[in-house]
N, C-alpha and C. Protein backbone atom coordinates (compact mmCIF):
# COMPACT_ATOMS: atom_id res chain seq x y z
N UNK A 1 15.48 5.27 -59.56
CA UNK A 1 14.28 5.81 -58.96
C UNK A 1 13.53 6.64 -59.98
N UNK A 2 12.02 6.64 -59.71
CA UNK A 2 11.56 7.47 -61.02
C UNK A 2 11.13 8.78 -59.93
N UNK A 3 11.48 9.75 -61.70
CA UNK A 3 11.27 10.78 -60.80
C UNK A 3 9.99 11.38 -60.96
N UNK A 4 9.23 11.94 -59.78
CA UNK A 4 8.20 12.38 -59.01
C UNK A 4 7.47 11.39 -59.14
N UNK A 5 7.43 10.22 -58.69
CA UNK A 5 6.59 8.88 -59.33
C UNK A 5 5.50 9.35 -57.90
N UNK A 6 4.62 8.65 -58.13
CA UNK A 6 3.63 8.32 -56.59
C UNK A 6 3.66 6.98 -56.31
N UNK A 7 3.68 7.05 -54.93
CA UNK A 7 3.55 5.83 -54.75
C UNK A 7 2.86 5.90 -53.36
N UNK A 8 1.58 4.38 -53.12
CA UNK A 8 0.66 4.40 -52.46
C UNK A 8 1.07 3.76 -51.09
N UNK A 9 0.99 4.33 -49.78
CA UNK A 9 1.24 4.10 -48.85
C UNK A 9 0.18 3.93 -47.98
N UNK A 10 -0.17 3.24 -47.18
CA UNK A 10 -1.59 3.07 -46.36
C UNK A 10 -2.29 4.11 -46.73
N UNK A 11 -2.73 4.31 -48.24
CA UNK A 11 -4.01 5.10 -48.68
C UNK A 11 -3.13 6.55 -48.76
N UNK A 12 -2.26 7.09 -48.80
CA UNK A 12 -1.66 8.14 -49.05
C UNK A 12 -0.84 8.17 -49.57
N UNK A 13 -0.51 9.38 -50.63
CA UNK A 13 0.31 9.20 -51.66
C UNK A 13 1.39 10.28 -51.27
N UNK A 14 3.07 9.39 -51.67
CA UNK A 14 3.79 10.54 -51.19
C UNK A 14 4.45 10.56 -52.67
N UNK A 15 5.69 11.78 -52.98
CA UNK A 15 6.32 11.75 -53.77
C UNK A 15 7.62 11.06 -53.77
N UNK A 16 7.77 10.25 -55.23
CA UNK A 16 9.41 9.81 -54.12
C UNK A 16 10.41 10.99 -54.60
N UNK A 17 11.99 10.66 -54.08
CA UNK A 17 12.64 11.60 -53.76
C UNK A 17 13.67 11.80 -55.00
N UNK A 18 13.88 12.97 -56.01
CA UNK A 18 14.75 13.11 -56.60
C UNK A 18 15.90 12.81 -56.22
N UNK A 19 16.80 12.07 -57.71
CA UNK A 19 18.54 11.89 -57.19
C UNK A 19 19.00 13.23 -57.31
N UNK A 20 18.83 14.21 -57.38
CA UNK A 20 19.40 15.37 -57.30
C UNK A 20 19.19 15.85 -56.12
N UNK A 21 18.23 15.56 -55.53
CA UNK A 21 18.14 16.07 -54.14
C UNK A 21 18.81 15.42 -53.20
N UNK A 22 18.90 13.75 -53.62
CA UNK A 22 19.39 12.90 -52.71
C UNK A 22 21.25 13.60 -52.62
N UNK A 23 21.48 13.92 -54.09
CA UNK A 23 22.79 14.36 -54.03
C UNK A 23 23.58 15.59 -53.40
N UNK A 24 22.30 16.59 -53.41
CA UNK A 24 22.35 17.48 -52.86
C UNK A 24 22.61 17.54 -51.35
N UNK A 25 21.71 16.34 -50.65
CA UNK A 25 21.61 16.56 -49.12
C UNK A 25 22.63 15.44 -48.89
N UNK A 26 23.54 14.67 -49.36
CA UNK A 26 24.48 13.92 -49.26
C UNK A 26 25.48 14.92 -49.19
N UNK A 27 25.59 15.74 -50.43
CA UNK A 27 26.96 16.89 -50.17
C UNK A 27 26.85 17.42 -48.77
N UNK A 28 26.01 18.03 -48.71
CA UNK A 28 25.35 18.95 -47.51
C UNK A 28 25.88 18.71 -46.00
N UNK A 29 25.34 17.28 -45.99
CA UNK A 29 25.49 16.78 -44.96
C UNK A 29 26.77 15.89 -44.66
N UNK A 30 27.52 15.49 -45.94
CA UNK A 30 28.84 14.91 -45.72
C UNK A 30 28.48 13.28 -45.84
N UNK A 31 30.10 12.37 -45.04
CA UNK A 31 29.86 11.61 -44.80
C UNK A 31 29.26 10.90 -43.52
N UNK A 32 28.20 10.22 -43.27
CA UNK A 32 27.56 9.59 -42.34
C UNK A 32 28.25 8.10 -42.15
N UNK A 33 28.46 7.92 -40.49
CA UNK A 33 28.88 6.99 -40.16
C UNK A 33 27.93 6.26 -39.27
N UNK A 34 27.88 4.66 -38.96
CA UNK A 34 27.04 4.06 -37.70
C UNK A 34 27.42 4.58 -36.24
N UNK A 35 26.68 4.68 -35.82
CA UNK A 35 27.78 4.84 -34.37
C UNK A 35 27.37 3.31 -33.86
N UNK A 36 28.56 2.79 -33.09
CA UNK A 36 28.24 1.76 -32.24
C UNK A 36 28.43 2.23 -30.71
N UNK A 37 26.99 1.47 -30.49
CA UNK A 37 26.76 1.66 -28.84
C UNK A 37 27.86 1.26 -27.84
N UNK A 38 28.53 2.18 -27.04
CA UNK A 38 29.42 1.28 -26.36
C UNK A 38 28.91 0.45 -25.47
N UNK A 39 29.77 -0.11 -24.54
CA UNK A 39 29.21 -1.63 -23.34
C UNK A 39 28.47 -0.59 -22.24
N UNK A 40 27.72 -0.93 -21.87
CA UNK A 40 27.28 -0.52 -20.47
C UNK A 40 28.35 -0.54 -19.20
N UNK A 41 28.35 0.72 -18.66
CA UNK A 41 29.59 0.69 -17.52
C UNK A 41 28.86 0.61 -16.28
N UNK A 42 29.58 -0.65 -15.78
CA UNK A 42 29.24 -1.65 -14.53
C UNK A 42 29.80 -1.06 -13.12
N UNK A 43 30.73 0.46 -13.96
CA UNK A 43 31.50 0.79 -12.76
C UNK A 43 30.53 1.57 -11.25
N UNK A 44 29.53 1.76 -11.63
CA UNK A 44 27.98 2.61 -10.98
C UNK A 44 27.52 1.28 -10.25
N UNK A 45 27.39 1.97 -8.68
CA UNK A 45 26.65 0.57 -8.13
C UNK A 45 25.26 0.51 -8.48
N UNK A 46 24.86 -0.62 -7.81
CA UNK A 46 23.39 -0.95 -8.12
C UNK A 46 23.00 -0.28 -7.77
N UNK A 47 21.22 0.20 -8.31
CA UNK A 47 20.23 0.79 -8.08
C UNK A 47 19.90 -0.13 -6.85
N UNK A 48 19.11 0.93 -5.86
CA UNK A 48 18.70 0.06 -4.30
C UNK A 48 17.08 -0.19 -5.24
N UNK A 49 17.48 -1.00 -4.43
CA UNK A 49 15.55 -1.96 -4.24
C UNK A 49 14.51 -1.28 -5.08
N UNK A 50 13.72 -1.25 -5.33
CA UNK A 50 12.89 -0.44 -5.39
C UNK A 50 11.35 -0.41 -4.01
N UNK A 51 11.07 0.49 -3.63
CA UNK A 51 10.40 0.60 -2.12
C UNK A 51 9.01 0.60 -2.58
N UNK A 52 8.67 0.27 -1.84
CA UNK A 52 6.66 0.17 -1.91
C UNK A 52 6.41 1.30 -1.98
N UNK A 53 5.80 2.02 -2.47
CA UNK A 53 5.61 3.85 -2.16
C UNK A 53 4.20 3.67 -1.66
N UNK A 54 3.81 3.00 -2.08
CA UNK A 54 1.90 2.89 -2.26
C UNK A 54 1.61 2.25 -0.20
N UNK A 55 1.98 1.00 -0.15
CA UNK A 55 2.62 0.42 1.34
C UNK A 55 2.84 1.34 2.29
N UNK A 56 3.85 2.59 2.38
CA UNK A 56 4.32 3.49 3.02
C UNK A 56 3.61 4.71 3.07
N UNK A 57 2.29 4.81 2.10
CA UNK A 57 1.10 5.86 2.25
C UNK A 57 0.23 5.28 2.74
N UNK A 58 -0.57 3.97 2.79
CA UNK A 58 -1.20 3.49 3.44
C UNK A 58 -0.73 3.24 4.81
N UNK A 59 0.24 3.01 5.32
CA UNK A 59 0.37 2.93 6.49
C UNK A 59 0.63 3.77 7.57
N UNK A 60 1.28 5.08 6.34
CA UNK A 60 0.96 6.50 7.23
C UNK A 60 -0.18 7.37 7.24
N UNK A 61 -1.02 6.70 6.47
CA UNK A 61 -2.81 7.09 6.33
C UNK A 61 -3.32 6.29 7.71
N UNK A 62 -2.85 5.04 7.56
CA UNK A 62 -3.30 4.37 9.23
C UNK A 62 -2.79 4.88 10.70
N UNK A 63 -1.70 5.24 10.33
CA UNK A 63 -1.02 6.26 11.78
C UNK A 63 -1.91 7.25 11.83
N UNK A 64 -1.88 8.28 10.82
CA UNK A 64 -3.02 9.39 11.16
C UNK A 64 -4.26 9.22 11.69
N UNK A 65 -5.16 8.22 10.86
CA UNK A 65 -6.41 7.69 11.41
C UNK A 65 -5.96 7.56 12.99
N UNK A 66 -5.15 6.90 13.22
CA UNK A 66 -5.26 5.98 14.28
C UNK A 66 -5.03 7.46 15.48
N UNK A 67 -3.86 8.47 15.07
CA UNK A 67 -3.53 9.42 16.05
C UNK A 67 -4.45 10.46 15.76
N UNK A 68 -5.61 10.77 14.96
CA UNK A 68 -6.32 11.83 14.54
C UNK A 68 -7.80 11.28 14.69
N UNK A 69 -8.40 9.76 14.22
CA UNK A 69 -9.51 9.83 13.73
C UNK A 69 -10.44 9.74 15.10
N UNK A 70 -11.70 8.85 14.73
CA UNK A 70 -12.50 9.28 15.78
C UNK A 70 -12.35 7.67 16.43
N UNK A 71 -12.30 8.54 18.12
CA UNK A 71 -11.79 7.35 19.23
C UNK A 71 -12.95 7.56 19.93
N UNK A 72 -13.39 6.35 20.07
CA UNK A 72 -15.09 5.75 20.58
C UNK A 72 -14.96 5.66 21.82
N UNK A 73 -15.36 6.46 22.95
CA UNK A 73 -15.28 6.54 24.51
C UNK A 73 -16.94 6.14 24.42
N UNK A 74 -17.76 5.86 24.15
CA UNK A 74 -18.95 5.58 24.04
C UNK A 74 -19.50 4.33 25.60
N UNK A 75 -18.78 3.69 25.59
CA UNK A 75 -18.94 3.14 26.72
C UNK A 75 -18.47 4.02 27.88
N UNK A 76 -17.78 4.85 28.26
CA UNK A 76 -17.80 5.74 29.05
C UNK A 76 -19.24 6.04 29.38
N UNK A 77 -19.94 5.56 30.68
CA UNK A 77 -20.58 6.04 31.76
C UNK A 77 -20.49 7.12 32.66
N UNK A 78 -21.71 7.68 33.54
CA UNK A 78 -21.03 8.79 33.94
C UNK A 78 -20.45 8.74 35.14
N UNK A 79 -20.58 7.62 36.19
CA UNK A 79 -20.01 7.37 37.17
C UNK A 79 -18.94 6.11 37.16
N UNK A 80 -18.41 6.04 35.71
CA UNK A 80 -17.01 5.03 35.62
C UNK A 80 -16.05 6.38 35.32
N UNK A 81 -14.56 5.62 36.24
CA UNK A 81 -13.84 6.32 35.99
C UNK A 81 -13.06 5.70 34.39
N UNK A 82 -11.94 6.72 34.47
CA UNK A 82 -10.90 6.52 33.26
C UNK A 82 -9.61 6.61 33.20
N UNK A 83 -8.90 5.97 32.38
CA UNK A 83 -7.94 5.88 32.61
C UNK A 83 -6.88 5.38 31.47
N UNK A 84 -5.98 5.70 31.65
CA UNK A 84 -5.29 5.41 30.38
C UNK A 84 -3.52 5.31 30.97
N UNK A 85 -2.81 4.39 29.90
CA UNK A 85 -1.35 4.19 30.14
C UNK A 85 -0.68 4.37 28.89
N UNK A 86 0.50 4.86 28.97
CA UNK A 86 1.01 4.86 27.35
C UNK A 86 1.65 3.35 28.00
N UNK A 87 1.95 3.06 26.23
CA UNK A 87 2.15 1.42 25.90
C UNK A 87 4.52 1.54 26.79
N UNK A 88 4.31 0.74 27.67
CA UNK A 88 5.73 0.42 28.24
C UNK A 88 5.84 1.09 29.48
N UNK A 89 4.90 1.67 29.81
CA UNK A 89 5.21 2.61 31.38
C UNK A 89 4.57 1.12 32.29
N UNK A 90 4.63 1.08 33.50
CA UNK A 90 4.48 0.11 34.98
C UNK A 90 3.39 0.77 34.95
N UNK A 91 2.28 -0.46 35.42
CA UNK A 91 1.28 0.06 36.16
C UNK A 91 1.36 0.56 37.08
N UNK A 92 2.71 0.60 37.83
CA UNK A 92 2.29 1.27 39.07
C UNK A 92 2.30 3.20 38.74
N UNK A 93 2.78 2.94 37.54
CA UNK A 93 2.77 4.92 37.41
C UNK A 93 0.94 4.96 37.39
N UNK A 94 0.14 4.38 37.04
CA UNK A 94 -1.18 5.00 36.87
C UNK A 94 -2.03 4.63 38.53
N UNK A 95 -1.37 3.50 38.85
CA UNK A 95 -2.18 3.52 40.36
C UNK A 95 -1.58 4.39 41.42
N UNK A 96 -0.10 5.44 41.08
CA UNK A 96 0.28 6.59 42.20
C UNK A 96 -0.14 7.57 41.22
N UNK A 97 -0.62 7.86 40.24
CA UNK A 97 -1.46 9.01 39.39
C UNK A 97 -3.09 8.70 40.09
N UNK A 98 -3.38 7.85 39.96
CA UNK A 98 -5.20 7.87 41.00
C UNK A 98 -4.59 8.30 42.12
N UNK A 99 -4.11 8.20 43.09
CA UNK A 99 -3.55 8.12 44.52
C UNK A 99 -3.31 9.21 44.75
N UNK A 100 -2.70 10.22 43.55
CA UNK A 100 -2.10 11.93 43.72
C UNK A 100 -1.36 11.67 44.17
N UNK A 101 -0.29 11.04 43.78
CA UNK A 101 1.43 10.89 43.78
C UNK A 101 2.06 12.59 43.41
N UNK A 102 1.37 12.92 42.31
CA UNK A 102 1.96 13.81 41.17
C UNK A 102 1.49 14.73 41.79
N UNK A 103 2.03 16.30 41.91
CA UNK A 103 1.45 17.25 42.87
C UNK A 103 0.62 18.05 41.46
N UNK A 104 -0.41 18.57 41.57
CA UNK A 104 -1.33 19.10 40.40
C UNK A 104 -0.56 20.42 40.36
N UNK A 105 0.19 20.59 39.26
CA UNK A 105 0.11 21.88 39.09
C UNK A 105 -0.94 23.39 38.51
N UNK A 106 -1.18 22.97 37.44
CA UNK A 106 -2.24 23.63 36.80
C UNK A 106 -3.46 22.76 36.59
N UNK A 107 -4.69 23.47 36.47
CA UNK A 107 -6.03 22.82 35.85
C UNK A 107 -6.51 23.34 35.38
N UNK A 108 -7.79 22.86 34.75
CA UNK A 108 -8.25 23.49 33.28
C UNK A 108 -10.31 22.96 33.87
N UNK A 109 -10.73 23.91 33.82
CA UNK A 109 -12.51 23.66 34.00
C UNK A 109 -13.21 23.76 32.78
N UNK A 110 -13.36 22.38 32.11
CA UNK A 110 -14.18 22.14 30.86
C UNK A 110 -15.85 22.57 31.32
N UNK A 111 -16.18 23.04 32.02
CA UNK A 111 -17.90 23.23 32.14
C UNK A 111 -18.13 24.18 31.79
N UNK A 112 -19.42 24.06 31.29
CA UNK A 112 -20.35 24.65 30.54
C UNK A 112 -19.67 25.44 29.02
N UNK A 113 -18.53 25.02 28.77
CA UNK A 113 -17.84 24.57 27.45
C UNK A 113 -19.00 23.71 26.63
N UNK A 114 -18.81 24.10 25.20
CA UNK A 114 -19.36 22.81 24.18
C UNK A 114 -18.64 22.33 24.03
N UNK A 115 -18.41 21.12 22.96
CA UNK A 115 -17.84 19.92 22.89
C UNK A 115 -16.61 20.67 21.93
N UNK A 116 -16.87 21.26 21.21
CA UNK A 116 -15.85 21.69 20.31
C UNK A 116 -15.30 22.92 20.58
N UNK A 117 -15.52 23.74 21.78
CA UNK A 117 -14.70 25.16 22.59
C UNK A 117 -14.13 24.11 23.70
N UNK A 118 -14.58 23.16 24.02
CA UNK A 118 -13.56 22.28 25.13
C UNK A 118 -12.04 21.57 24.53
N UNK A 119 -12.52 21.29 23.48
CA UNK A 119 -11.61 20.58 22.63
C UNK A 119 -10.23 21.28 22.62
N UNK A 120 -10.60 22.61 21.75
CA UNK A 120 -9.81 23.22 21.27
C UNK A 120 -9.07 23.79 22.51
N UNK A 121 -9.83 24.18 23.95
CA UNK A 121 -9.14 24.47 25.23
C UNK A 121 -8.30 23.85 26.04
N UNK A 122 -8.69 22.40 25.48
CA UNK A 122 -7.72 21.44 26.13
C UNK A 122 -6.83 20.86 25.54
N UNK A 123 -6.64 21.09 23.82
CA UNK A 123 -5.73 20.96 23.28
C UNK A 123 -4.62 22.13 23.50
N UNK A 124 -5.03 23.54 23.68
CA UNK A 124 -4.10 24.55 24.00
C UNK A 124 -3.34 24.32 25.52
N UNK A 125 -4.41 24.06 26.70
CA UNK A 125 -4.08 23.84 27.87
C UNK A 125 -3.03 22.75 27.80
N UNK A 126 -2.91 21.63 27.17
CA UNK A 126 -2.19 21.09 26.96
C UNK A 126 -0.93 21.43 26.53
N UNK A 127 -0.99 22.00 25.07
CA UNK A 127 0.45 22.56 24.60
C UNK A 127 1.00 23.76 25.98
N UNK A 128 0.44 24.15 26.10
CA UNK A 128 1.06 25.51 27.21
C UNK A 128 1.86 24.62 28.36
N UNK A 129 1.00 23.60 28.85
CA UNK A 129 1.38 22.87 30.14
C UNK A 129 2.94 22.42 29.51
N UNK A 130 2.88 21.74 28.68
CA UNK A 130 4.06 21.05 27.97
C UNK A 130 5.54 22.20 28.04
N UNK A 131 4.65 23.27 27.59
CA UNK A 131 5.57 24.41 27.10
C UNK A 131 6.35 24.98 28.30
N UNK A 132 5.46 24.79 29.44
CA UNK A 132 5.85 25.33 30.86
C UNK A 132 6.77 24.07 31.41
N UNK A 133 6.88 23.15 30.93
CA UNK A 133 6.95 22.00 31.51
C UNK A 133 7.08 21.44 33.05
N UNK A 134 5.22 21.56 32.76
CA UNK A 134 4.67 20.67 34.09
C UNK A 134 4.50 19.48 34.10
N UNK A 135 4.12 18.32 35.24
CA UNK A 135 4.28 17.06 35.24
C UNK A 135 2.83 16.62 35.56
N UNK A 136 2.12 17.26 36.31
CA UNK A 136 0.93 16.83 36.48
C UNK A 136 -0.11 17.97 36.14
N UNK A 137 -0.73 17.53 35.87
CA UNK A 137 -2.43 18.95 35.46
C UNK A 137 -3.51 18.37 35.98
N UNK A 138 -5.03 18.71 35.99
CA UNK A 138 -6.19 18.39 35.92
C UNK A 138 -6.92 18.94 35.29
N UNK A 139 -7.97 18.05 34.70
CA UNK A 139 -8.93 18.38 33.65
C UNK A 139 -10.37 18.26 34.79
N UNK A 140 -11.24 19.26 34.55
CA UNK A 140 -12.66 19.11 35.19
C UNK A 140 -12.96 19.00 34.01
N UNK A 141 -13.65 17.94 33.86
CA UNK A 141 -14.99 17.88 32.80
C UNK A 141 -15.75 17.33 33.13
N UNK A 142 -16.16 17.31 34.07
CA UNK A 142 -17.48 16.85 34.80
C UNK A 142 -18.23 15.31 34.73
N UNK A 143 -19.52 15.54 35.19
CA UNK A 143 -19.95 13.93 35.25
C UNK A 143 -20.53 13.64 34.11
N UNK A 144 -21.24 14.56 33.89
CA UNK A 144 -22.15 14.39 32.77
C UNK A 144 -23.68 14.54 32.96
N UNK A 145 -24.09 15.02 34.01
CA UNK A 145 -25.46 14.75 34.94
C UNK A 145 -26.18 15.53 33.94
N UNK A 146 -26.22 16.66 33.46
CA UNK A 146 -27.08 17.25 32.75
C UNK A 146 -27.19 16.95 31.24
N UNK A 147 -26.06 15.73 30.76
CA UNK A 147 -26.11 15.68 29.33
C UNK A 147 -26.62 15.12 28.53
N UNK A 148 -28.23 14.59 29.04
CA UNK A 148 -29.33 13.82 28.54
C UNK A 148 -28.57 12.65 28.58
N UNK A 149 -29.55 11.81 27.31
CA UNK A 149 -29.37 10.28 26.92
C UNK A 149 -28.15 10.32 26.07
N UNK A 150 -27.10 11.42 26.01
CA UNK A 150 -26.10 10.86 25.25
C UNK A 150 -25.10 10.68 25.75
N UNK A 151 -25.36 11.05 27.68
CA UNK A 151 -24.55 10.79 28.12
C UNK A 151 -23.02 11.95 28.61
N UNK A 152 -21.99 11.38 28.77
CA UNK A 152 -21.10 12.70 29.29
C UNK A 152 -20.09 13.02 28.18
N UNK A 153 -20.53 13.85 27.45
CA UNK A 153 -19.84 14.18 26.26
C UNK A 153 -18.65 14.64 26.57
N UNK A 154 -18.25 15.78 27.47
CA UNK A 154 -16.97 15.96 27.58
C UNK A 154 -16.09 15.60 28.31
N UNK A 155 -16.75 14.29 29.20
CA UNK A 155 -15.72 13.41 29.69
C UNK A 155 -14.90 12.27 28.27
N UNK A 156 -16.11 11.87 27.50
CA UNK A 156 -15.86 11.42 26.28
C UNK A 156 -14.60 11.79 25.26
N UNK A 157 -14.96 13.26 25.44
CA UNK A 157 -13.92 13.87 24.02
C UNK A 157 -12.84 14.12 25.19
N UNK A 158 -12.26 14.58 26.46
CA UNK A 158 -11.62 14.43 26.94
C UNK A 158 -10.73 13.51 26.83
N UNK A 159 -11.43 12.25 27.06
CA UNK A 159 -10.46 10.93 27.31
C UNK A 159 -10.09 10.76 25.79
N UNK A 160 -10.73 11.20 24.71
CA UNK A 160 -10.02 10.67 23.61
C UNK A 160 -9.11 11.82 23.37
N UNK A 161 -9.06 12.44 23.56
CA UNK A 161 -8.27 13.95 22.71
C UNK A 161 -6.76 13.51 24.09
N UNK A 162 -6.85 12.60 25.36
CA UNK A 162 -5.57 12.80 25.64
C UNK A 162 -5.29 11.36 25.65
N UNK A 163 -6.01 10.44 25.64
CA UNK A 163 -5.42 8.86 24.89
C UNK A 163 -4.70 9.43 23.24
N UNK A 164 -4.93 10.50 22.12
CA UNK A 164 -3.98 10.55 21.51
C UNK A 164 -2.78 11.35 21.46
N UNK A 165 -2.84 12.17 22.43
CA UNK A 165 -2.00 13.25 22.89
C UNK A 165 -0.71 12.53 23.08
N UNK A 166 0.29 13.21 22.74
CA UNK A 166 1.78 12.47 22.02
C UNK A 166 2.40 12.79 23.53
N UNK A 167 2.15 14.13 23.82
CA UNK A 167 2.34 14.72 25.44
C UNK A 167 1.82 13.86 26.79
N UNK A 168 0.80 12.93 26.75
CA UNK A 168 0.35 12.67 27.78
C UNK A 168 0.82 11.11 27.95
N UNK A 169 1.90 10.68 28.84
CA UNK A 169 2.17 9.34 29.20
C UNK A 169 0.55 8.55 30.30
N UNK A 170 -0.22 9.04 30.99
CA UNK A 170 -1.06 8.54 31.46
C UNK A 170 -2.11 9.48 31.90
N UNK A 171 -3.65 9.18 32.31
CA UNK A 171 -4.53 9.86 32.98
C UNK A 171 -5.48 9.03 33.73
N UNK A 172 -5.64 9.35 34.75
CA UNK A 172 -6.74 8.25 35.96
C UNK A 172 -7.66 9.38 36.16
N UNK A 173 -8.87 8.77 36.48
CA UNK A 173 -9.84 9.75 37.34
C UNK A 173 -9.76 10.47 38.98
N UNK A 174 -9.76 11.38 38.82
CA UNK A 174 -9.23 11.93 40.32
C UNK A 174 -9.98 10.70 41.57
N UNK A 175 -8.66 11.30 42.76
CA UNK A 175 -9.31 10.45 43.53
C UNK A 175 -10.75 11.60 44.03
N UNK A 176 -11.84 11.12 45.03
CA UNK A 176 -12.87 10.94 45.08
C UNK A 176 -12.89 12.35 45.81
N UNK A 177 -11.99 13.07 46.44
CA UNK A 177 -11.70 14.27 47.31
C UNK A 177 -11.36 15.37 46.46
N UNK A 178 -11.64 14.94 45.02
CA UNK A 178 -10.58 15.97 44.31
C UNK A 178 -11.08 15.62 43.00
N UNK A 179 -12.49 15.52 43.05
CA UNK A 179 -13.55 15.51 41.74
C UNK A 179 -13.59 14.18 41.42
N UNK A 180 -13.38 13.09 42.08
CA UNK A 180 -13.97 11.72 41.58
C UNK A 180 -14.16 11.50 39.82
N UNK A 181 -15.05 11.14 39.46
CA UNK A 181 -15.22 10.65 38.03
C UNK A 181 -15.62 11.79 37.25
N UNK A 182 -15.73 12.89 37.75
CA UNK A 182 -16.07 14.20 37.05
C UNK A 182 -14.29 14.94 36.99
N UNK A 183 -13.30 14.57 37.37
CA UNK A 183 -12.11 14.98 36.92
C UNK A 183 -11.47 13.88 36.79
N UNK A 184 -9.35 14.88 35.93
CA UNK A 184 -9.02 13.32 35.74
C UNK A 184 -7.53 14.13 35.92
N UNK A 185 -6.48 13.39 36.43
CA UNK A 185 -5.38 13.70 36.50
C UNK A 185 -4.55 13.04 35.36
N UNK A 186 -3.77 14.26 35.14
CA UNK A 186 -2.63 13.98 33.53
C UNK A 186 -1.28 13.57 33.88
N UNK A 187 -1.00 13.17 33.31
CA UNK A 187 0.91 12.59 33.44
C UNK A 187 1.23 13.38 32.33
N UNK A 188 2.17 14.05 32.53
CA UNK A 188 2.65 14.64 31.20
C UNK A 188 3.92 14.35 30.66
N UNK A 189 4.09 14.17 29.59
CA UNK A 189 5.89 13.51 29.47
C UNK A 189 6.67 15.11 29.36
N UNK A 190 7.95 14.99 30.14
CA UNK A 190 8.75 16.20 30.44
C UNK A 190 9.81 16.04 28.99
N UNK A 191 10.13 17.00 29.00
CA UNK A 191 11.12 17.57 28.13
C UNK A 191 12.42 17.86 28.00
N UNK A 192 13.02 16.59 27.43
CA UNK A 192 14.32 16.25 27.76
C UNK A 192 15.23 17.10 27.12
């Protein structure tokens, strides 16, 4: 090897390396051996699958939408009633819920509430009812007679805020003695 020679490396020049140094860091450092890699140990089970991660956020982005986002009562009229079933109950639980099968325990008067102080009242009225655990409630939220051309807003947000309600197995519109299409009777699921 020459000593301090230059030599040109992609446009940069390094020095090469004295045998005295080489000898130096050989003492220094001793003797150097290869290591060989041992075998891979088979004794570790397999890695599982690997899981969709991306699949399993989108589809709990669609649960939320679906239990959170916005539920279109828009066809709601003000003299149709409403009604709702959770998915596996008998129809006949929602035609002895119109009928007042269920004895009303508590109720809740959405009037002259806005749309978003009703909300939040009947989401609490709700948790409390649950908490007490009652079986039947009523909601007044009226017909809608005064709520211009847009119609009955808080029969609207009503029916959607308890079609997603995890608490409510069904709701019909009262029978006709006991607020007709301006109220609505709740099924509430009890607490096992």
């Amino acid at each position: 090897m020459e000593s301090e020679a230059s030599i040109s490396n992609q446009g940069r020049d390094f020095m090469s390396i004295d045998e005295d140094d080489v000898a130096l860091f050989r003492s220094a450092v001793g003797p150097v051996e290869k290591k060989v890699r041992p075998e891979r140990d088979h004794s570790r089970p397999k890695a599982p699958p690997p899981k969709p991660k991306q699949r399993a956020l989108d589809e709990q982005a669609v649960m939320h939408e679906l239990a959170h986002g916005h539920f279109d009562f828009n066809a709601v009229e003000t003299g149709e009633e409403i009604s709702y079933l959770s998915e596996g109950l008998n129809q006949r639980v929602l035609k002895r819920l119109r009928r007042g099968h269920w004895r009303v325990e508590e109720s809740l008067d959405l009037h002259e509430m806005t749309v978003k102080v009703a909300t939040n009242a009947l989401r609490e009225f709700l948790a409390e009812a649950q908490r007490a655990g009652l079986t039947c409630v009523k909601i007044i939220h009226g017909k809608g007679l005064r709520s211009g051309p847009d119609g009955p807003k808080l029969k609207r947000m009503s029916a959607g805020v308890l079609a997603r309600h995890s608490g409510v197995l069904a709701f019909a519109s009262a029978p006709h003695h006991d607020g007709g299409t301006g109220a609505v009777y709740v099924l509430l699921r009890t607490r096992t």
